[in-house]
N, C-alpha and C. Protein backbone atom coordinates (compact mmCIF):
# COMPACT_ATOMS: atom_id res chain seq x y z
N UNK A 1 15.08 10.47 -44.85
CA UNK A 1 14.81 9.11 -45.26
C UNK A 1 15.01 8.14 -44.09
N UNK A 2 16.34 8.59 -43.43
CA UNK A 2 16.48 7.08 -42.06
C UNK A 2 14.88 7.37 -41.13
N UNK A 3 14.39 8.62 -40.96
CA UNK A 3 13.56 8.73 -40.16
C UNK A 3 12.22 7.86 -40.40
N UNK A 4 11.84 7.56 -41.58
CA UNK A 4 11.06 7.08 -42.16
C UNK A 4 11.36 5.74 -41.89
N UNK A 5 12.21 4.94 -42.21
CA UNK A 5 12.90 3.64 -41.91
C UNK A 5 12.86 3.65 -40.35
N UNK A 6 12.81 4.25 -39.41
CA UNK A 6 13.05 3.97 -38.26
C UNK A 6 11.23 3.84 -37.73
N UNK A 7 10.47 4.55 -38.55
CA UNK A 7 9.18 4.59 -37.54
C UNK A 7 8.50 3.51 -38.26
N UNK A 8 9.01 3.03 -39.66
CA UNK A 8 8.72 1.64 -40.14
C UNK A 8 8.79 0.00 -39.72
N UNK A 9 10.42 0.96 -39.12
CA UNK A 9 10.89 -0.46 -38.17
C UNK A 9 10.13 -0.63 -36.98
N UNK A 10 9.98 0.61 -35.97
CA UNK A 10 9.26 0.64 -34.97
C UNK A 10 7.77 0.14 -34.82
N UNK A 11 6.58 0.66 -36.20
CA UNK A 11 6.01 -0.10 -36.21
C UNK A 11 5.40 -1.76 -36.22
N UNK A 12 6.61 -1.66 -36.99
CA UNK A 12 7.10 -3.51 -37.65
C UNK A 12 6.98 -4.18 -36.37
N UNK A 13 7.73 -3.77 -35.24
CA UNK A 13 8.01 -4.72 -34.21
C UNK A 13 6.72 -4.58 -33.11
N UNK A 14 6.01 -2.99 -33.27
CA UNK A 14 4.84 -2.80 -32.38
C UNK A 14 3.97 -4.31 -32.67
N UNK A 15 4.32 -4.38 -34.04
CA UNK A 15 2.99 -5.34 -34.36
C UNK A 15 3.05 -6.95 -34.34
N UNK A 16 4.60 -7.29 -34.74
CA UNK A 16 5.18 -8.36 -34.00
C UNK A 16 4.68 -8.73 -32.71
N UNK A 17 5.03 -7.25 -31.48
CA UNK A 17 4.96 -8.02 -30.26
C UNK A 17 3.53 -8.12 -29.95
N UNK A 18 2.84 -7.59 -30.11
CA UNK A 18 1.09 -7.66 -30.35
C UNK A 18 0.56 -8.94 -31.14
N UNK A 19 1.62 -9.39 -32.03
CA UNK A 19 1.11 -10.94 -32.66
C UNK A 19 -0.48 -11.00 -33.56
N UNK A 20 -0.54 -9.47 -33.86
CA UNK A 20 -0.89 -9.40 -35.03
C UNK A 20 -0.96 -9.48 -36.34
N UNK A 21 -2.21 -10.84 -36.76
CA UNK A 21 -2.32 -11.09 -37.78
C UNK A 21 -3.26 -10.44 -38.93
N UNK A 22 -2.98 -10.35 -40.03
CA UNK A 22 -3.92 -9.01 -40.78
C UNK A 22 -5.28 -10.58 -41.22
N UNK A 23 -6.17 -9.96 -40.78
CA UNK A 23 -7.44 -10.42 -40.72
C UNK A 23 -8.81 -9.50 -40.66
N UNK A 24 -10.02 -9.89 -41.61
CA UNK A 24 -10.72 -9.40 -41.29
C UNK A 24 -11.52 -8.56 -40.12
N UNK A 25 -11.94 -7.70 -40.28
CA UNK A 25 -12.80 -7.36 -38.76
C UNK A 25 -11.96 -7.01 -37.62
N UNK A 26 -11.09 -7.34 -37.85
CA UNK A 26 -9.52 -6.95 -37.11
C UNK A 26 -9.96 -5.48 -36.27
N UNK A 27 -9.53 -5.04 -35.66
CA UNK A 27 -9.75 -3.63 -35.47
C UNK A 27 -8.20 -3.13 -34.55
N UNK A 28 -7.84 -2.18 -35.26
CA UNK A 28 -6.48 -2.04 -34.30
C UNK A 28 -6.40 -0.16 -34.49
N UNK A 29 -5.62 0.34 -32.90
CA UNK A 29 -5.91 1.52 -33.28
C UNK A 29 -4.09 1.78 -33.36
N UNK A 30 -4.06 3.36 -34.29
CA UNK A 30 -2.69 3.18 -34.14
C UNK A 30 -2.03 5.00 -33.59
N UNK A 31 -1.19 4.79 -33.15
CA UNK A 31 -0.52 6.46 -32.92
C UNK A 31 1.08 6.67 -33.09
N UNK A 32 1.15 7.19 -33.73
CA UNK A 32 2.75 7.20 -34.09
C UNK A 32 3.68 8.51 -33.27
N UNK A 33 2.51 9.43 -32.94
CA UNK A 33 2.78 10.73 -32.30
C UNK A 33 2.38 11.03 -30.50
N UNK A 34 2.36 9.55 -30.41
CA UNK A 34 2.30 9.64 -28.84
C UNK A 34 2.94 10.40 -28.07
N UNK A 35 2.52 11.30 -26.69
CA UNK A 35 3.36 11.49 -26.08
C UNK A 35 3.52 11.36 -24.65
N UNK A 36 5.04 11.17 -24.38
CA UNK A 36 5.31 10.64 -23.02
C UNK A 36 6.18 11.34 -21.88
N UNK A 37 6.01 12.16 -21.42
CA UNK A 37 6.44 13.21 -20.30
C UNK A 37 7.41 12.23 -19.18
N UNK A 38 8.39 12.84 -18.69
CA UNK A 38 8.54 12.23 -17.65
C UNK A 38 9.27 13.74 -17.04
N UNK A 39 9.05 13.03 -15.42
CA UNK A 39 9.75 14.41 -14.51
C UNK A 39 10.45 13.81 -13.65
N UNK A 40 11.55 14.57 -12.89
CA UNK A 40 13.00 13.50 -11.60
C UNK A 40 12.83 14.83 -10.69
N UNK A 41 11.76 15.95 -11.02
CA UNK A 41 12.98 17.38 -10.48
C UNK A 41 12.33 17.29 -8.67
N UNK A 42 13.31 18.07 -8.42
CA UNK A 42 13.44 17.81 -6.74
C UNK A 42 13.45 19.61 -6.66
N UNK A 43 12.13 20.53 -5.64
CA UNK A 43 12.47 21.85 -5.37
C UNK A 43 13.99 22.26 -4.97
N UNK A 44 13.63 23.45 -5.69
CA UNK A 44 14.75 24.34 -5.18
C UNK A 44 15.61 24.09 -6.09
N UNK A 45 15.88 23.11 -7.23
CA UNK A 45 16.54 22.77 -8.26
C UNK A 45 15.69 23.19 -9.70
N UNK A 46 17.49 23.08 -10.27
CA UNK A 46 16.79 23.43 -12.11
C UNK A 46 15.68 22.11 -12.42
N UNK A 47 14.47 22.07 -13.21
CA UNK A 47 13.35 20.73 -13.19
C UNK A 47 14.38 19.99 -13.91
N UNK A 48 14.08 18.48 -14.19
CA UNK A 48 14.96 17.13 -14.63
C UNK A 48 13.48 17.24 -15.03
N UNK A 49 13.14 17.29 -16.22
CA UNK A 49 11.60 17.11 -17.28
C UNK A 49 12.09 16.89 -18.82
N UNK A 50 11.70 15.88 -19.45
CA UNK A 50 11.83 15.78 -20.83
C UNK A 50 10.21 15.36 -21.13
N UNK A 51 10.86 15.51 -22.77
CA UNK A 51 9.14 15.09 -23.33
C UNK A 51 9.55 14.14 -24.72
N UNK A 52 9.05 13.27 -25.17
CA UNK A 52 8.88 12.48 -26.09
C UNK A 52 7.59 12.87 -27.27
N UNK A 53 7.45 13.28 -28.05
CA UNK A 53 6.47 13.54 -29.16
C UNK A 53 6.16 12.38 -30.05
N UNK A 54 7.18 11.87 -30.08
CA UNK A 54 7.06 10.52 -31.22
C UNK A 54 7.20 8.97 -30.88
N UNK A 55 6.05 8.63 -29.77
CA UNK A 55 6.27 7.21 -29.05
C UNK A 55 5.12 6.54 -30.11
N UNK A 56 5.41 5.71 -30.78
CA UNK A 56 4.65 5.05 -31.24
C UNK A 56 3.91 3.76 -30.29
N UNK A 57 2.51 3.92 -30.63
CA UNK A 57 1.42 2.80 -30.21
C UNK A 57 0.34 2.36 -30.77
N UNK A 58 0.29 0.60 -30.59
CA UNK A 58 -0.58 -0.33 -31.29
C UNK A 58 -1.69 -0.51 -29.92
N UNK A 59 -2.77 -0.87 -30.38
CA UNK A 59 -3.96 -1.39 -29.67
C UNK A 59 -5.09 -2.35 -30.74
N UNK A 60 -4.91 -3.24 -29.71
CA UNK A 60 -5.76 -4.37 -30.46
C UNK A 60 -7.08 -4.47 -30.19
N UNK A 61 -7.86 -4.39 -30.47
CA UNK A 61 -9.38 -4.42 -29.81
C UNK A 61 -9.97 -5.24 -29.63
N UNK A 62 -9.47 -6.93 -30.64
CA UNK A 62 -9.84 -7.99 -30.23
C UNK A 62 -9.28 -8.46 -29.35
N UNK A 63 -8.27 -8.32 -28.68
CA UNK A 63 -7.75 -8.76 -27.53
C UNK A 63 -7.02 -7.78 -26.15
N UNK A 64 -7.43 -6.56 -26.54
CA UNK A 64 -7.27 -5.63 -25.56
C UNK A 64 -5.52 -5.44 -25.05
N UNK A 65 -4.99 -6.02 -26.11
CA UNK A 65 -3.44 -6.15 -26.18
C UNK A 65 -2.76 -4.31 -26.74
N UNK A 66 -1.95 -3.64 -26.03
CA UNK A 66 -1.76 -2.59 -26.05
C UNK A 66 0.26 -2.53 -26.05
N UNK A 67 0.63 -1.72 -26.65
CA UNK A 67 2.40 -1.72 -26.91
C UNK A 67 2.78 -0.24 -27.07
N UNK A 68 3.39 -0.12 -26.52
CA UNK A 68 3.74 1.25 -27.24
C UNK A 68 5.92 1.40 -27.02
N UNK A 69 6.66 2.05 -27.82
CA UNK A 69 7.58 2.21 -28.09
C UNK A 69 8.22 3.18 -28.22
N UNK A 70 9.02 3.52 -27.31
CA UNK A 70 9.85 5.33 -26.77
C UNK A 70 11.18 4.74 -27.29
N UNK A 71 11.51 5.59 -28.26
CA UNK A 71 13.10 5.87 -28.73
C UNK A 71 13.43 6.87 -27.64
N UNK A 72 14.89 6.11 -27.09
CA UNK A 72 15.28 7.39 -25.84
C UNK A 72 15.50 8.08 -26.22
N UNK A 73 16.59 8.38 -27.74
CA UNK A 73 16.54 10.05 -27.85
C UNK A 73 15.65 10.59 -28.46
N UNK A 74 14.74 10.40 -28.01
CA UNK A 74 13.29 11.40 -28.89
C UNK A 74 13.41 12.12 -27.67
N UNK A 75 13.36 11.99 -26.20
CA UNK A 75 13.46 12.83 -25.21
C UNK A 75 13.88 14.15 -25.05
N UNK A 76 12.93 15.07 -25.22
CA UNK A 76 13.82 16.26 -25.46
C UNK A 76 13.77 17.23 -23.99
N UNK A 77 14.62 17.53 -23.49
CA UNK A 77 14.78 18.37 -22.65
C UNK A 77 15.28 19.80 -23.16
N UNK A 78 15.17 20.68 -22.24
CA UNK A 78 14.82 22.40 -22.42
C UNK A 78 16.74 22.51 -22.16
N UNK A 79 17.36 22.21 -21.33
CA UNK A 79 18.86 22.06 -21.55
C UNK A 79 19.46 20.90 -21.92
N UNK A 80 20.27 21.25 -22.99
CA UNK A 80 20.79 20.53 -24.38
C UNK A 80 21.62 19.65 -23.48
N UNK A 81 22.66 19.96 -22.70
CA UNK A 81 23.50 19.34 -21.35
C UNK A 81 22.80 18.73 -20.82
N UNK A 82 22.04 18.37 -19.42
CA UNK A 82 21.59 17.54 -19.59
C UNK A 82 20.67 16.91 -20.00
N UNK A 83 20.18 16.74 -21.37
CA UNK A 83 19.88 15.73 -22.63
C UNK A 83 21.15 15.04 -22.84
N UNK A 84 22.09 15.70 -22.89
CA UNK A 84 23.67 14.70 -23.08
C UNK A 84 23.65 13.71 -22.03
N UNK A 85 23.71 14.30 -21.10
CA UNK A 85 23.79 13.52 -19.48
C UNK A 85 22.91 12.32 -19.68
N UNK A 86 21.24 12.67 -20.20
CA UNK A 86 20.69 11.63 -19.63
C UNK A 86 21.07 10.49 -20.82
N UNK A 87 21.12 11.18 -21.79
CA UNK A 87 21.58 9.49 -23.08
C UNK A 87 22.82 9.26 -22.65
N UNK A 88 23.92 9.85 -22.54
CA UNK A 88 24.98 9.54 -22.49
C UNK A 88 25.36 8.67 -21.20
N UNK A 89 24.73 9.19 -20.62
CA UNK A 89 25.48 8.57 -18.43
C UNK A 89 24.57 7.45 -17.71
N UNK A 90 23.13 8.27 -17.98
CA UNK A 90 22.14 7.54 -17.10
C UNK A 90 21.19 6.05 -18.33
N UNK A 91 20.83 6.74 -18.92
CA UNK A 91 20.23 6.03 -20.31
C UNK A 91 21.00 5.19 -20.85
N UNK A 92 21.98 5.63 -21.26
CA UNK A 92 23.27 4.71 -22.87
C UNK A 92 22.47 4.84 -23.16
N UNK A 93 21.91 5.70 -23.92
CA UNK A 93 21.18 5.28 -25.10
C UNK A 93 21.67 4.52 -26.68
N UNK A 94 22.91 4.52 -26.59
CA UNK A 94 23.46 4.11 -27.79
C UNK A 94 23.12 1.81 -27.65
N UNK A 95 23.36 1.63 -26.62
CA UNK A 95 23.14 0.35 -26.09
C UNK A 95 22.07 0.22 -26.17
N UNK A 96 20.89 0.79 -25.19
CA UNK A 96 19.64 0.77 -24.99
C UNK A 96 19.10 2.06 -25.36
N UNK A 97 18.69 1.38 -26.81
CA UNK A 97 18.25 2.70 -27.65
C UNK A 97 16.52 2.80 -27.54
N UNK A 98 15.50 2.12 -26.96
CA UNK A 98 14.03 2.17 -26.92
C UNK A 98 13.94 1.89 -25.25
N UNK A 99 12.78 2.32 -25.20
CA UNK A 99 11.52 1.88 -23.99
C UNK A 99 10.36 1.04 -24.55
N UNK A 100 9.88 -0.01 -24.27
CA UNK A 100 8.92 -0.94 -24.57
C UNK A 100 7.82 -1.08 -23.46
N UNK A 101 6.85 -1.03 -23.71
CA UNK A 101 5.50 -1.16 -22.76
C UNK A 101 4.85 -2.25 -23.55
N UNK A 102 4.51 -3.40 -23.46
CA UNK A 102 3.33 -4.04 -23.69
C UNK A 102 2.47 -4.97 -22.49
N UNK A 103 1.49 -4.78 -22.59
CA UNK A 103 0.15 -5.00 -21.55
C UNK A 103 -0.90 -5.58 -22.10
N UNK A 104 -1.92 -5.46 -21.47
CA UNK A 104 -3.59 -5.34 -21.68
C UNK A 104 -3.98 -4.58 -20.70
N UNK A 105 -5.31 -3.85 -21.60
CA UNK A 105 -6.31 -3.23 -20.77
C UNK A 105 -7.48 -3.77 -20.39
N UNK A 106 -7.40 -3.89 -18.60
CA UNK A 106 -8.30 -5.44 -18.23
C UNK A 106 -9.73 -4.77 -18.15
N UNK A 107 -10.72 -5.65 -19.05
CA UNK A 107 -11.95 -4.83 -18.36
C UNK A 107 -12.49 -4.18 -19.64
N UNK A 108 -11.59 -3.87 -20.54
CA UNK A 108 -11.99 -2.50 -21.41
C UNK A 108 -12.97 -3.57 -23.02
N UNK A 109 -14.05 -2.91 -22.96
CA UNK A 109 -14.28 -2.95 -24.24
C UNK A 109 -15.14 -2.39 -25.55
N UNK A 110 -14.33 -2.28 -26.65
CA UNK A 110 -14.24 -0.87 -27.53
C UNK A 110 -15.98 -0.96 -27.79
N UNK A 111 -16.50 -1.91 -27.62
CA UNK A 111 -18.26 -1.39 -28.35
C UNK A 111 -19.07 -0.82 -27.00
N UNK A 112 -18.34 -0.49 -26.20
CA UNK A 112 -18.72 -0.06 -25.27
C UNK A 112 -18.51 1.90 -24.69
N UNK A 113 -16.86 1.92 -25.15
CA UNK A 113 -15.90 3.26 -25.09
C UNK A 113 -16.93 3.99 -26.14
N UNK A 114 -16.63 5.44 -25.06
CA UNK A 114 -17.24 6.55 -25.78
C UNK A 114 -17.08 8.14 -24.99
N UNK A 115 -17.85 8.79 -25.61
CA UNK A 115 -17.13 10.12 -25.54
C UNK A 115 -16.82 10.59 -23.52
N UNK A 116 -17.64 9.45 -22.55
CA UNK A 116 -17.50 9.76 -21.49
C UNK A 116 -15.88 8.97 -20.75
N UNK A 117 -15.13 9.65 -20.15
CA UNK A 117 -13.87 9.13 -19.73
C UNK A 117 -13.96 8.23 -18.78
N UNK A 118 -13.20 6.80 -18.73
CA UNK A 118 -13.43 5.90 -18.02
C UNK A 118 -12.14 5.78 -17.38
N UNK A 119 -12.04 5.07 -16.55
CA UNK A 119 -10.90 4.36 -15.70
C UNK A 119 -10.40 3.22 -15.98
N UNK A 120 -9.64 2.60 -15.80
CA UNK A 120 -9.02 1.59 -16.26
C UNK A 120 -8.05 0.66 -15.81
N UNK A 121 -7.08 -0.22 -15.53
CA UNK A 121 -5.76 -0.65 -15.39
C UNK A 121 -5.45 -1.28 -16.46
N UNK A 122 -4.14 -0.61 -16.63
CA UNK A 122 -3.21 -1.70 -17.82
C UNK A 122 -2.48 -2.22 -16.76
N UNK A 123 -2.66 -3.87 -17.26
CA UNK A 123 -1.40 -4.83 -16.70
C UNK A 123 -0.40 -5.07 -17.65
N UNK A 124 0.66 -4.96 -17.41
CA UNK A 124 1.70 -5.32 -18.44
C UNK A 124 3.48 -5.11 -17.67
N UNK A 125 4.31 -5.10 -18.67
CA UNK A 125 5.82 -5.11 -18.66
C UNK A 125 6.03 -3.79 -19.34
N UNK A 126 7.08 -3.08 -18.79
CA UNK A 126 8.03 -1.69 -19.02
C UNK A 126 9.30 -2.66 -18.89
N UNK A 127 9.85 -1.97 -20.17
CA UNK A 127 11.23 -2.71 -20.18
C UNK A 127 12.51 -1.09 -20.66
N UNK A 128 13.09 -0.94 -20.08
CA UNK A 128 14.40 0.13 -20.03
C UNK A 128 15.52 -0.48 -19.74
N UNK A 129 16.17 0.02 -20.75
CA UNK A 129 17.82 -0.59 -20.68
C UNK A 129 17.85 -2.04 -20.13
N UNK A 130 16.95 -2.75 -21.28
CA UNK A 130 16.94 -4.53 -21.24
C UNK A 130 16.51 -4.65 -19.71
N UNK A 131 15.80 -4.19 -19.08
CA UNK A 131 15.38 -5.12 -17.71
C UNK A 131 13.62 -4.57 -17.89
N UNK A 132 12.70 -6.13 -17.74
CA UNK A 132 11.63 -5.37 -17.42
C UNK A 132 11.25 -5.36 -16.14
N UNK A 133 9.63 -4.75 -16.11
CA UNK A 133 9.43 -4.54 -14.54
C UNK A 133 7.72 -5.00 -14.94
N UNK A 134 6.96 -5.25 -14.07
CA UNK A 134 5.66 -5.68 -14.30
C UNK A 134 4.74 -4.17 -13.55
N UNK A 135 4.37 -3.44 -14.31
CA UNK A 135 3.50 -2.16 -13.97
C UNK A 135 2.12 -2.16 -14.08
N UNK A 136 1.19 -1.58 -13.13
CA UNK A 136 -0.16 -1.21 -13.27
C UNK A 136 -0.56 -0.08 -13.53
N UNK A 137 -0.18 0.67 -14.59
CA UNK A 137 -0.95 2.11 -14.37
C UNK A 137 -2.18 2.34 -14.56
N UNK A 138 -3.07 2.93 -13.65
CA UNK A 138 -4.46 3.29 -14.01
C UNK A 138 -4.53 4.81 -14.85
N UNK A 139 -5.48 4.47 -15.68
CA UNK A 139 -5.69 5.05 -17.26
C UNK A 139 -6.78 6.05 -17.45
N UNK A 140 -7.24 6.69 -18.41
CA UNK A 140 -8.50 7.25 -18.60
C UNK A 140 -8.36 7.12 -19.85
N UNK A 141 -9.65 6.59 -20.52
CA UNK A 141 -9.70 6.17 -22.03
C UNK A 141 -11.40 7.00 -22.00
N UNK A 142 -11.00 7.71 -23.50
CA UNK A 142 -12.44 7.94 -24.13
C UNK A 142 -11.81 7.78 -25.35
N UNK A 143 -13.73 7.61 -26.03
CA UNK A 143 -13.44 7.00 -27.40
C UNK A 143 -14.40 8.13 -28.15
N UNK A 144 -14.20 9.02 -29.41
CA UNK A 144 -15.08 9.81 -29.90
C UNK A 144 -14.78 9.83 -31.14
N UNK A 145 -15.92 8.91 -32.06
CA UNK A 145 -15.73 8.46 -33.37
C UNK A 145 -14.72 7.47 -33.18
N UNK A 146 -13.66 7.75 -34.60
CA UNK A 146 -12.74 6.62 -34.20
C UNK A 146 -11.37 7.59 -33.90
N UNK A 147 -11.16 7.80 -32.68
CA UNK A 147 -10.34 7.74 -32.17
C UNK A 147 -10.24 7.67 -30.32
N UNK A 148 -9.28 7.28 -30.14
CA UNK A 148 -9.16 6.33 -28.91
C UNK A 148 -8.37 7.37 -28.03
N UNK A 149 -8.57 8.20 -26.98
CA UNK A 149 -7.41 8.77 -26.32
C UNK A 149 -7.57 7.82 -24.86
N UNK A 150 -6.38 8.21 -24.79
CA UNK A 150 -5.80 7.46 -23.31
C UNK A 150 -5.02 8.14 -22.73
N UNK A 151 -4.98 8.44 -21.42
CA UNK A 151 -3.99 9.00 -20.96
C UNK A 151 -4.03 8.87 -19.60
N UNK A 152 -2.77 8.97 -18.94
CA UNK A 152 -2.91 8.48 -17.28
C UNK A 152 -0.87 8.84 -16.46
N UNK A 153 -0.79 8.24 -15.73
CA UNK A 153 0.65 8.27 -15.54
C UNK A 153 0.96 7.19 -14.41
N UNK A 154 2.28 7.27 -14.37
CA UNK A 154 2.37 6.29 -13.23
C UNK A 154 3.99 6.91 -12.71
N UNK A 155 4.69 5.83 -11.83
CA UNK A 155 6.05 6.26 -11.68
C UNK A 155 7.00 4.98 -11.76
N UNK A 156 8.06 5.49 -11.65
CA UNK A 156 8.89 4.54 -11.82
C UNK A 156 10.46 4.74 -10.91
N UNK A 157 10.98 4.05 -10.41
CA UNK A 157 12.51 4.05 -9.76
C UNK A 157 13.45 3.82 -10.51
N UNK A 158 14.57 4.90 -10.63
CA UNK A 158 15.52 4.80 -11.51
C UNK A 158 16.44 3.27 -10.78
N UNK A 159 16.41 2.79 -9.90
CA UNK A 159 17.25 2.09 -9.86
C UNK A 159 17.19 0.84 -10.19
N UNK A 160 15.31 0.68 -10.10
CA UNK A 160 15.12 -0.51 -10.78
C UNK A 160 15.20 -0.86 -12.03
N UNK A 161 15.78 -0.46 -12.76
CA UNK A 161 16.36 -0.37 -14.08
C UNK A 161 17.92 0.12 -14.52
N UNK A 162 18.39 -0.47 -12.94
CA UNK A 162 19.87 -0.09 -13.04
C UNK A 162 20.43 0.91 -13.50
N UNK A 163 19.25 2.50 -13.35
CA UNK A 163 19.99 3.71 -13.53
C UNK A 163 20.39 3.83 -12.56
N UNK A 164 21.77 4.99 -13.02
CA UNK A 164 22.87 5.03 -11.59
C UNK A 164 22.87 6.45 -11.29
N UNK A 165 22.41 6.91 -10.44
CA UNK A 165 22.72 8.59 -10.18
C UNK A 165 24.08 8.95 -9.44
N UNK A 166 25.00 9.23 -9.84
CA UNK A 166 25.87 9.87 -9.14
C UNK A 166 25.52 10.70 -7.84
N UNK A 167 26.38 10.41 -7.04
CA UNK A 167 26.36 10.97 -5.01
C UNK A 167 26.42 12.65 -5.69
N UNK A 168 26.88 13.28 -6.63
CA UNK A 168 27.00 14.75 -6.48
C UNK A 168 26.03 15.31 -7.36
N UNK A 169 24.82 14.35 -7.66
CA UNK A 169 23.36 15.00 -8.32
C UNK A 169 22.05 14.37 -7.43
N UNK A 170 22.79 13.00 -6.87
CA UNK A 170 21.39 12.56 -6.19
C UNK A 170 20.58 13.31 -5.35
N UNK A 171 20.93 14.77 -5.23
CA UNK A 171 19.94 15.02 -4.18
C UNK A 171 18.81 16.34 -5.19
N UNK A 172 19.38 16.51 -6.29
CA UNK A 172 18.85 17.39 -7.22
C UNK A 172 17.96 16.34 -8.48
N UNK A 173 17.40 15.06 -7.89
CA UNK A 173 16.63 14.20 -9.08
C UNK A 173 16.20 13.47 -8.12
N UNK A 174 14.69 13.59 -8.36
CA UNK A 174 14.05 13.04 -7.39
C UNK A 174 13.89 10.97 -7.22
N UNK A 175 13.88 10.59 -6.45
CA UNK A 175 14.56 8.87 -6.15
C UNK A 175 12.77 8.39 -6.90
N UNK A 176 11.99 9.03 -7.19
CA UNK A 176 11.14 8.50 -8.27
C UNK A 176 10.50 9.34 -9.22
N UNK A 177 10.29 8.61 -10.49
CA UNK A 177 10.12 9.67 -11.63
C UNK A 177 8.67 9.35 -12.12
N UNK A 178 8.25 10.85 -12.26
CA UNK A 178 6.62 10.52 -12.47
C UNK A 178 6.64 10.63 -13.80
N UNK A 179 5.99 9.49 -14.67
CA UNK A 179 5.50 9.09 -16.44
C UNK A 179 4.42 9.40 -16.33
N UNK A 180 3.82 10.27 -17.40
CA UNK A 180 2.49 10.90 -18.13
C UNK A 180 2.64 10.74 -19.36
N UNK A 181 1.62 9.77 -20.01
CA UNK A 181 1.27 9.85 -21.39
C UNK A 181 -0.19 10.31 -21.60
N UNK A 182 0.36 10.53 -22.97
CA UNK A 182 -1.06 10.91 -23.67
C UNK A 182 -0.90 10.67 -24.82
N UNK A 183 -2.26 9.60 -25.37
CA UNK A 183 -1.87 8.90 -26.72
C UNK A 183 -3.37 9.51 -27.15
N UNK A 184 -3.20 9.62 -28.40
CA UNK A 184 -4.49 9.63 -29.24
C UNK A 184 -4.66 8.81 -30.61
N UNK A 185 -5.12 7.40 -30.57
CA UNK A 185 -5.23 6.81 -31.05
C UNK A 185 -6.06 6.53 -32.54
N UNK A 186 -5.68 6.52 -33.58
CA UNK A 186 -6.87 6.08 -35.02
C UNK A 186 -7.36 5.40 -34.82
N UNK A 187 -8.49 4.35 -34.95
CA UNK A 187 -8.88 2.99 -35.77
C UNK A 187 -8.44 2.97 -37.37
N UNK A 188 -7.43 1.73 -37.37
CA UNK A 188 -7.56 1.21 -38.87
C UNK A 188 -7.57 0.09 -39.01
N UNK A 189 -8.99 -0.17 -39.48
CA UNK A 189 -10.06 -1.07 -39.48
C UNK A 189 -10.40 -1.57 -40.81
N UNK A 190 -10.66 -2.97 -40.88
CA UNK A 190 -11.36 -3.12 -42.02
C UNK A 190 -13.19 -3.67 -41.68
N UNK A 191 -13.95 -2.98 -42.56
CA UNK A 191 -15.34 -3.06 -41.88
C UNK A 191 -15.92 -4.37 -42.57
């Protein structure tokens, strides 16, 4: 039951920060099962790789306004230890319990998207453990019927988000972490 309440809430606020109003002709796509990879690992070391299955994301089509929302502990890593490590030390996740992305995709538009893969930039804000950062990741969007995939990656510096690596791991996590998503988006639309 809380799980249900939590991807309710999560939605709730996707759509808040999108400033979506329920209106005709509206067109918004939605994914609740997003997913979001990230990697730190440095050769010659055990990999620093988790994966996220359940990032929820809104897309607006009238305004090319895009959000999406990572609960940190959805992160699952292959050793249970550090998964502790990263909520517990580097993350808090108990403090800073989400990741927030909202943007636009400049350029893009849906009567146009189709089954051939395009390129893209999202401009927008990544926000981790309350600080944001202003990011460009370039994208690949196809559209086939109604659904919307996207997917692309970018990176990010743990420090610009005031993660702290300890001197007796920093050399086993790499000083930037490469993000890969892959969303596959509905339309729910009213015609």
């Amino acid at each position: 039951m809380g799980s249900i309440w939590i991807k309710i809430r999560v939605l709730g606020l996707l759509i808040g920060i999108l400033n979506l109003g329920i209106s005709y002709g509206q067109e918004r796509y939605v994914d609740r099962k997003g997913i979001v990879v990230f990697e730190a690992s440095e050769k010659l070391f055990e990999p620093v790789k988790a994966k996220n299955e359940s990032v929820s994301v809104l897309f607006d089509a009238s305004n090319n306004k895009i959000a999406a929302l990572a609960l940190i502990r959805g992160f699952q890593f292959k050793n249970p230890l550090m998964q502790e490590h990263f909520n517990e030390n580097y993350m808090e996740s108990d403090q800073y319990p989400k990741a927030l992305f909202k943007g636009e995709i400049m350029g893009f538009n849906i009567d146009k998207a189709n089954s051939t893969t395009q390129e893209y930039v999202i401009k927008g804000t990544l926000e981790i453990r309350g600080i944001a950062k202003t990011i460009e990741p370039t994208v690949q969007i196809q559209k086939i019927d109604n659904v919307m995939a996207i997917g692309g990656s970018f990176t990010v510096v743990p420090g610009d988000f005031n993660i702290e690596i300890p001197k007796i791991v920093e050399n086993k996590i790499a000083k930037t972490v490469m993000v890969k998503l892959d969303f596959k988006l509905t339309g729910d639309h009213e015609e």
